[in-house]
C-alpha atoms as a PDB file:
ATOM      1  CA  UNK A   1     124.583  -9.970   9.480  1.00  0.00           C
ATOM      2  CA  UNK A   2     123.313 -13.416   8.280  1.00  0.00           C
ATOM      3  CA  UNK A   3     124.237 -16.425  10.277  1.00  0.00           C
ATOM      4  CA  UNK A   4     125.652 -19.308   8.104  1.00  0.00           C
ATOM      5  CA  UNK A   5     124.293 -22.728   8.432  1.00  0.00           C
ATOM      6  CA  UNK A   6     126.618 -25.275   9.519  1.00  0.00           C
ATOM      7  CA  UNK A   7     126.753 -28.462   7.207  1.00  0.00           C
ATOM      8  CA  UNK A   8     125.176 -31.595   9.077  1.00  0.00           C
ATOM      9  CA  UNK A   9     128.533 -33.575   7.529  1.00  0.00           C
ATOM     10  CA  UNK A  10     130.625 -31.164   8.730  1.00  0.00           C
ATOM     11  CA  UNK A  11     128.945 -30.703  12.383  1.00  0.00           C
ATOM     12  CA  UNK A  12     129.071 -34.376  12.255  1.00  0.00           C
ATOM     13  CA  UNK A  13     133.039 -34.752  11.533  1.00  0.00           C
ATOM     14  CA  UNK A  14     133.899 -32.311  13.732  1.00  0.00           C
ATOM     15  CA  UNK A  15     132.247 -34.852  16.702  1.00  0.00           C
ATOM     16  CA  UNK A  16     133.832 -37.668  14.863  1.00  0.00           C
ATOM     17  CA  UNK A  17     137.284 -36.158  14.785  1.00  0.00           C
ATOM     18  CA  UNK A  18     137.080 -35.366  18.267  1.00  0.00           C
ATOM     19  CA  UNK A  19     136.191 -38.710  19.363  1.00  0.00           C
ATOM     20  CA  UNK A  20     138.973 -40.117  17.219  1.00  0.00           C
ATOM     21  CA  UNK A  21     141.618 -37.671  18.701  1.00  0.00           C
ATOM     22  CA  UNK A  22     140.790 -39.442  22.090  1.00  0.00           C
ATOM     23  CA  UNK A  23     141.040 -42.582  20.720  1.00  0.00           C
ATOM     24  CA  UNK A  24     144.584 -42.067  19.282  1.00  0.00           C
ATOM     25  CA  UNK A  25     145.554 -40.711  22.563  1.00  0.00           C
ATOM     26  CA  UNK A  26     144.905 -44.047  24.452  1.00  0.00           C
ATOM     27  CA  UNK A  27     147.928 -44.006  26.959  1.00  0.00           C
ATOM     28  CA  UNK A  28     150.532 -47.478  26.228  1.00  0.00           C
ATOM     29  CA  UNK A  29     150.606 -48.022  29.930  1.00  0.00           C
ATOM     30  CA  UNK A  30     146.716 -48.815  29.746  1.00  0.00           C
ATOM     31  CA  UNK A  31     146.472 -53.307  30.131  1.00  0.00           C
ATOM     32  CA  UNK A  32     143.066 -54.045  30.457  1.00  0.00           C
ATOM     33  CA  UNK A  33     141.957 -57.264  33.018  1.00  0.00           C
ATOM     34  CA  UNK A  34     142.123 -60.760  30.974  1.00  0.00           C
ATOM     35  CA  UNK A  35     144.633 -58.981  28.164  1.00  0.00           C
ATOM     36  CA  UNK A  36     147.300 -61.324  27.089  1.00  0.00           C
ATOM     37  CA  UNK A  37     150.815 -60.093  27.027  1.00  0.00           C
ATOM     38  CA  UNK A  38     151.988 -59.473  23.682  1.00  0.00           C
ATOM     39  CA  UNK A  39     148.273 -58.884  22.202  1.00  0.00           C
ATOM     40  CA  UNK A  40     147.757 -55.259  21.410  1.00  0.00           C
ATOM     41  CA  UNK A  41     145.049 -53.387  19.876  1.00  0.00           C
ATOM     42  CA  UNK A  42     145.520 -50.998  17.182  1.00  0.00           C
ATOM     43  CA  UNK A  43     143.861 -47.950  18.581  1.00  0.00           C
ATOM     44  CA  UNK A  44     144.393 -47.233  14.879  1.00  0.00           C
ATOM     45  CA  UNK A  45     142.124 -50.078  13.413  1.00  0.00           C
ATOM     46  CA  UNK A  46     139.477 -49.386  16.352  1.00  0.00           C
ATOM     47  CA  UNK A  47     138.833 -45.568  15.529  1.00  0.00           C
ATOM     48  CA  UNK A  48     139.205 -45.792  11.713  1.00  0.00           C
ATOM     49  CA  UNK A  49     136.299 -48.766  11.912  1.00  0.00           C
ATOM     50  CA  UNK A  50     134.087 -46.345  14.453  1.00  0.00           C
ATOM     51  CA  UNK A  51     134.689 -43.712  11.972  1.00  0.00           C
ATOM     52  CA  UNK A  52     133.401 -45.180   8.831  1.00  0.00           C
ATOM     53  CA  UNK A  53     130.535 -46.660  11.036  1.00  0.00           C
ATOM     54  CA  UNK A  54     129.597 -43.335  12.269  1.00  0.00           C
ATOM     55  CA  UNK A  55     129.580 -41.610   8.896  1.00  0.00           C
ATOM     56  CA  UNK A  56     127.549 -44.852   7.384  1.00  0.00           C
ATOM     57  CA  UNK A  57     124.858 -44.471  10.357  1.00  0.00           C
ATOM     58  CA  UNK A  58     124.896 -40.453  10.057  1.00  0.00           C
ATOM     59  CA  UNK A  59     124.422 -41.137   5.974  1.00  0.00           C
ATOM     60  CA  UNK A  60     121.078 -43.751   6.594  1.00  0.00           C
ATOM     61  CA  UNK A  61     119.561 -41.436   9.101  1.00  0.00           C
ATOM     62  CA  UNK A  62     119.428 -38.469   7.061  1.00  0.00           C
ATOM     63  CA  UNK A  63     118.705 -40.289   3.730  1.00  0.00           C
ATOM     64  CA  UNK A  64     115.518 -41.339   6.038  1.00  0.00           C
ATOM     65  CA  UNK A  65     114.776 -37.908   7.409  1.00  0.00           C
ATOM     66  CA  UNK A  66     116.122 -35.321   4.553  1.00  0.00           C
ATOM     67  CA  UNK A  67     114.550 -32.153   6.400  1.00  0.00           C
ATOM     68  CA  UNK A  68     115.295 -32.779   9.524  1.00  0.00           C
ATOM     69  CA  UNK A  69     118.461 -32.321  11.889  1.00  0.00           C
ATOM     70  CA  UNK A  70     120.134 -35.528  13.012  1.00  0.00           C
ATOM     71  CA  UNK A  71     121.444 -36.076  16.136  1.00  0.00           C
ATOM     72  CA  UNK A  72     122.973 -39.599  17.707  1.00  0.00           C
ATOM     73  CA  UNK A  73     125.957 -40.639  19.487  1.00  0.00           C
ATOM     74  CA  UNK A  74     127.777 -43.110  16.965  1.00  0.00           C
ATOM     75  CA  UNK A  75     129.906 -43.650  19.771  1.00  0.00           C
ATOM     76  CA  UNK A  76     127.015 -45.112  21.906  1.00  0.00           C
ATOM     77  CA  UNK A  77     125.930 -47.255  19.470  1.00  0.00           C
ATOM     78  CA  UNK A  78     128.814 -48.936  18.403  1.00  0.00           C
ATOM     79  CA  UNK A  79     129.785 -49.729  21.810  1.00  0.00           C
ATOM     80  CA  UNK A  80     126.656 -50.948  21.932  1.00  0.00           C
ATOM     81  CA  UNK A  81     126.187 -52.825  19.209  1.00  0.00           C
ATOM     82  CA  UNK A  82     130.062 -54.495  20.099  1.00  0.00           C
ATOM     83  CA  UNK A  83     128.666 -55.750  23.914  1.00  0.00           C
ATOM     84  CA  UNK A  84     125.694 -57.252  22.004  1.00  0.00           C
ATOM     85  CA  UNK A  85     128.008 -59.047  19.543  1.00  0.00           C
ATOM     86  CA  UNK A  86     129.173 -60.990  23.187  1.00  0.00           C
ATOM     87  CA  UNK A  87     125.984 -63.158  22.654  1.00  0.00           C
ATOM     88  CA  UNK A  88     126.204 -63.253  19.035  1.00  0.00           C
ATOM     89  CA  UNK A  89     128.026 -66.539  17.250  1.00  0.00           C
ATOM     90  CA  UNK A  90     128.177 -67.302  13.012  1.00  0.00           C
ATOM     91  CA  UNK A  91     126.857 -65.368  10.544  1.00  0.00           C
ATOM     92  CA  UNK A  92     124.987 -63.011  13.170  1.00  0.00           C
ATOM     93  CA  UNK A  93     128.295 -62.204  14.803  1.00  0.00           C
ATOM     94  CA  UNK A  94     130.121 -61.546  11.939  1.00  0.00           C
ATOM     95  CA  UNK A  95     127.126 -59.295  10.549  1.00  0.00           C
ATOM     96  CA  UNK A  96     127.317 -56.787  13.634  1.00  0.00           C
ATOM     97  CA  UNK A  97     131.060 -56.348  13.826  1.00  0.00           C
ATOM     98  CA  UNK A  98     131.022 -56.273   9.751  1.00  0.00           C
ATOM     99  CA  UNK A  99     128.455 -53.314  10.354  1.00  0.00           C
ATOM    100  CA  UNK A 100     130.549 -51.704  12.654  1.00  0.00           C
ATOM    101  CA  UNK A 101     133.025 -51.742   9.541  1.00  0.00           C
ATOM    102  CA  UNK A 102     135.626 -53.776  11.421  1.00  0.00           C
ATOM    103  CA  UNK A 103     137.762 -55.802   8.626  1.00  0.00           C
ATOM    104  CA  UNK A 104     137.439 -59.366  10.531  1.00  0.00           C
ATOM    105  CA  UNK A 105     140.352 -60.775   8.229  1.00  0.00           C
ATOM    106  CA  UNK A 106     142.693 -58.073   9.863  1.00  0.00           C
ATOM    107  CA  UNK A 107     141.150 -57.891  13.420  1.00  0.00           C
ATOM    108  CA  UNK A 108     140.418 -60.607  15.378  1.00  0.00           C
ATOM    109  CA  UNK A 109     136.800 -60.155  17.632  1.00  0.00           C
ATOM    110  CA  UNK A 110     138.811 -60.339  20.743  1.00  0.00           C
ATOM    111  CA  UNK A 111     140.798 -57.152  19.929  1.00  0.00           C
ATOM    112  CA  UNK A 112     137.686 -55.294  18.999  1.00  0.00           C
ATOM    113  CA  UNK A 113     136.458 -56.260  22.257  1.00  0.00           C
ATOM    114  CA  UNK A 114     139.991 -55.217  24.346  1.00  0.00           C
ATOM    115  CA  UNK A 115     139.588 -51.583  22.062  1.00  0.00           C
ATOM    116  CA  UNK A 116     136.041 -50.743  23.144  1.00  0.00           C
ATOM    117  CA  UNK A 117     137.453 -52.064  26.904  1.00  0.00           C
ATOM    118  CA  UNK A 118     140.412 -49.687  26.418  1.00  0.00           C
ATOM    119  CA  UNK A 119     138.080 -46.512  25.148  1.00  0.00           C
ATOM    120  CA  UNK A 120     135.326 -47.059  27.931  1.00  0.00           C
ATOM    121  CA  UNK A 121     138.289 -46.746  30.716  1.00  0.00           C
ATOM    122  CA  UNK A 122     139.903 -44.067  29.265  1.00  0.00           C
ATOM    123  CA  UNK A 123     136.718 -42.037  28.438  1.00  0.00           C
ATOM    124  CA  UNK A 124     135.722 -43.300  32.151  1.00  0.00           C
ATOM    125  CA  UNK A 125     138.909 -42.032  33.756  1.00  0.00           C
ATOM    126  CA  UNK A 126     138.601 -38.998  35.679  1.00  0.00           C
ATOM    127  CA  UNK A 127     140.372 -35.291  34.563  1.00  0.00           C
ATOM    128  CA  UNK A 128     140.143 -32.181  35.611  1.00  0.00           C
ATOM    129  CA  UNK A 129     139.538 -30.948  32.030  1.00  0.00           C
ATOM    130  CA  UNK A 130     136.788 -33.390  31.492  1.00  0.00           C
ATOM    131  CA  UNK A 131     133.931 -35.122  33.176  1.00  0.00           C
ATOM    132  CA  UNK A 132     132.361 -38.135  31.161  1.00  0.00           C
ATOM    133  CA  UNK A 133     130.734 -41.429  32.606  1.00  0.00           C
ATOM    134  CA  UNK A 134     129.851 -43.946  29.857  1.00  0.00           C
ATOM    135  CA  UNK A 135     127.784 -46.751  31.375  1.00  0.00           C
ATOM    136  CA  UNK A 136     125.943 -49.889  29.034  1.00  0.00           C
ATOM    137  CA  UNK A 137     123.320 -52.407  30.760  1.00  0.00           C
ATOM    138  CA  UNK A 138     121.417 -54.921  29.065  1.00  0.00           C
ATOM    139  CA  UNK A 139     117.858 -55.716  29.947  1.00  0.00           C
ATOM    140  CA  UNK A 140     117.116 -59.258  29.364  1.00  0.00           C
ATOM    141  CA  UNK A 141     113.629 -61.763  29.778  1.00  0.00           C
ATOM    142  CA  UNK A 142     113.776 -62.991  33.305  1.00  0.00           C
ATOM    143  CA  UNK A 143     113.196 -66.484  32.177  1.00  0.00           C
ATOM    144  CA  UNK A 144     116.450 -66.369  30.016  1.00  0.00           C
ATOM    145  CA  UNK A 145     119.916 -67.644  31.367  1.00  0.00           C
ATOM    146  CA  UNK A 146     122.808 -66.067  30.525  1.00  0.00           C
ATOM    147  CA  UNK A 147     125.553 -67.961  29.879  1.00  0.00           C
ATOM    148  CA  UNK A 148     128.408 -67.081  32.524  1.00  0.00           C
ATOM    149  CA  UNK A 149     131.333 -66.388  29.932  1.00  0.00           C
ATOM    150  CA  UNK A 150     129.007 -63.450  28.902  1.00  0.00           C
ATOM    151  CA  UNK A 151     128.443 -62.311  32.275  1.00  0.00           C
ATOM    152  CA  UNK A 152     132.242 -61.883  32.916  1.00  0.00           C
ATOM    153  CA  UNK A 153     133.108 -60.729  29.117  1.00  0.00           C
ATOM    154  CA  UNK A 154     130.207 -58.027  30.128  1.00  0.00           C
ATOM    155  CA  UNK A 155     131.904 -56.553  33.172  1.00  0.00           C
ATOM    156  CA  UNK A 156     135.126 -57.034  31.924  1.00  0.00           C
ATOM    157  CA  UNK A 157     135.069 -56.091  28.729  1.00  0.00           C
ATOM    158  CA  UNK A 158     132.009 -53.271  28.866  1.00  0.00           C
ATOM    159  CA  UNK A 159     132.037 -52.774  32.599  1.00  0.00           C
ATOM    160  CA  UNK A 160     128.396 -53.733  32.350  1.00  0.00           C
ATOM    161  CA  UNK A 161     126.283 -56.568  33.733  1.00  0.00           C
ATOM    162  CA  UNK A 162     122.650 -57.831  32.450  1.00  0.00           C
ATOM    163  CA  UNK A 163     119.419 -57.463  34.587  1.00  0.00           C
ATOM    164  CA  UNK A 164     116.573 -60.171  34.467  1.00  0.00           C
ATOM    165  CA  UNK A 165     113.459 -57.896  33.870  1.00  0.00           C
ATOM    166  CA  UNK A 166     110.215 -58.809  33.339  1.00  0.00           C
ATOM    167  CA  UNK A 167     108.953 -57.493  30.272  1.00  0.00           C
ATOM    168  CA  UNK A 168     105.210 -59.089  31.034  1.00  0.00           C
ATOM    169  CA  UNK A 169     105.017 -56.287  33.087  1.00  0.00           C
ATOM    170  CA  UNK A 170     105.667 -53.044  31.244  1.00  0.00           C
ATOM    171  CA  UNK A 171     105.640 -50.350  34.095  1.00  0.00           C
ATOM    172  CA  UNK A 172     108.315 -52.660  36.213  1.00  0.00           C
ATOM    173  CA  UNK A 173     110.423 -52.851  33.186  1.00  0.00           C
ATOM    174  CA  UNK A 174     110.126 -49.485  32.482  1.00  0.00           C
ATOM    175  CA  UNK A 175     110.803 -48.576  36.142  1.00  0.00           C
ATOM    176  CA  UNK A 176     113.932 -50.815  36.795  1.00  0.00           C
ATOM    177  CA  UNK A 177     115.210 -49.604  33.115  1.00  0.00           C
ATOM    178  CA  UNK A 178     114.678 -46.024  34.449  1.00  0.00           C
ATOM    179  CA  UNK A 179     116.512 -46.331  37.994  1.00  0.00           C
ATOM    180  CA  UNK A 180     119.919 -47.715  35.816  1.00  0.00           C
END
């Protein structure tokens, strides 16, 4: 008997589909911290746009490495890449969320934000059918100051926080980076 080769697109959209079955099961009862009432996000809007990201990404990696397998969390980095557009402002804001494939015309930054917030609790919430801690940090120069807004919007938003490191010093980095 010959085993059959599963399709990389197919293995792929089988992980995407699953991810976007969880994220059109959010629960309505879910109101993240610093939501206003009457602002909700279209679970909709947030898993199409991770969709079309993730099959965008999957299509550059393996245009780069045609004979290879190609495996990466699309998930991962579009949360991500979404905490990182915190810092951003202008043109470099609107570049990461536009390469994320949100439509900024029909949803406003701080809903993307309040979606990722609303995925990260519900993948973080615990079951007895499933076990999954999703955790983001951000590493940053220890002469740099963060700007306090971003600090909150970071635990808030991507129940994360940023760590001075010193990146003079490669093995502390490395070590602190390691211990997170």
């Amino acid at each position: 008997m010959r085993a059959e080769r599963v399709s990389p697109l197919l293995a792929l959209g089988l992980l995407v589909a699953g991810l976007c079955s969880s994220v059109h099961c959010l629960p309505e009862n879910v109101t993240p911290e610093g939501q206003h009432k009457g602002t909700s996000v279209d679970d909709h809007a947030l898993a199409s746009s991770n969709t079309d990201f993730a099959f965008s990404l999957y299509k550059q990696l393996a245009l780069k490495n045609p004979n290879k397998n190609v495996i990466f969390s699309p998930l991962s980095v579009s949360i991500a890449l979404g905490f990182l557009s915190l810092g951003a402002h202008g043109s470099t804001l609107t570049e990461i969320l536009e390469g994320l494939k949100f439509n900024l015309t029909e949803t406003p930054e701080r809903e993307i934000h309040q979606g990722f917030q609303q995925l990260l609790q519900t993948l973080n919430r615990p079951s007895n059918e499933l076990q999954l801690s999703v955790g983001n940090a951000m590493f940053v120069q220890e002469e740099l100051k963060l700007l306090d807004k971003f600090r909150e919007d970071a635990r808030v938003l991507y129940s994360s926080e940023a760590f001075p490191t010193n990146f003079g010093d490669p093995e502390a980095a490395r070590s602190l980076i390691m211990t997170m």
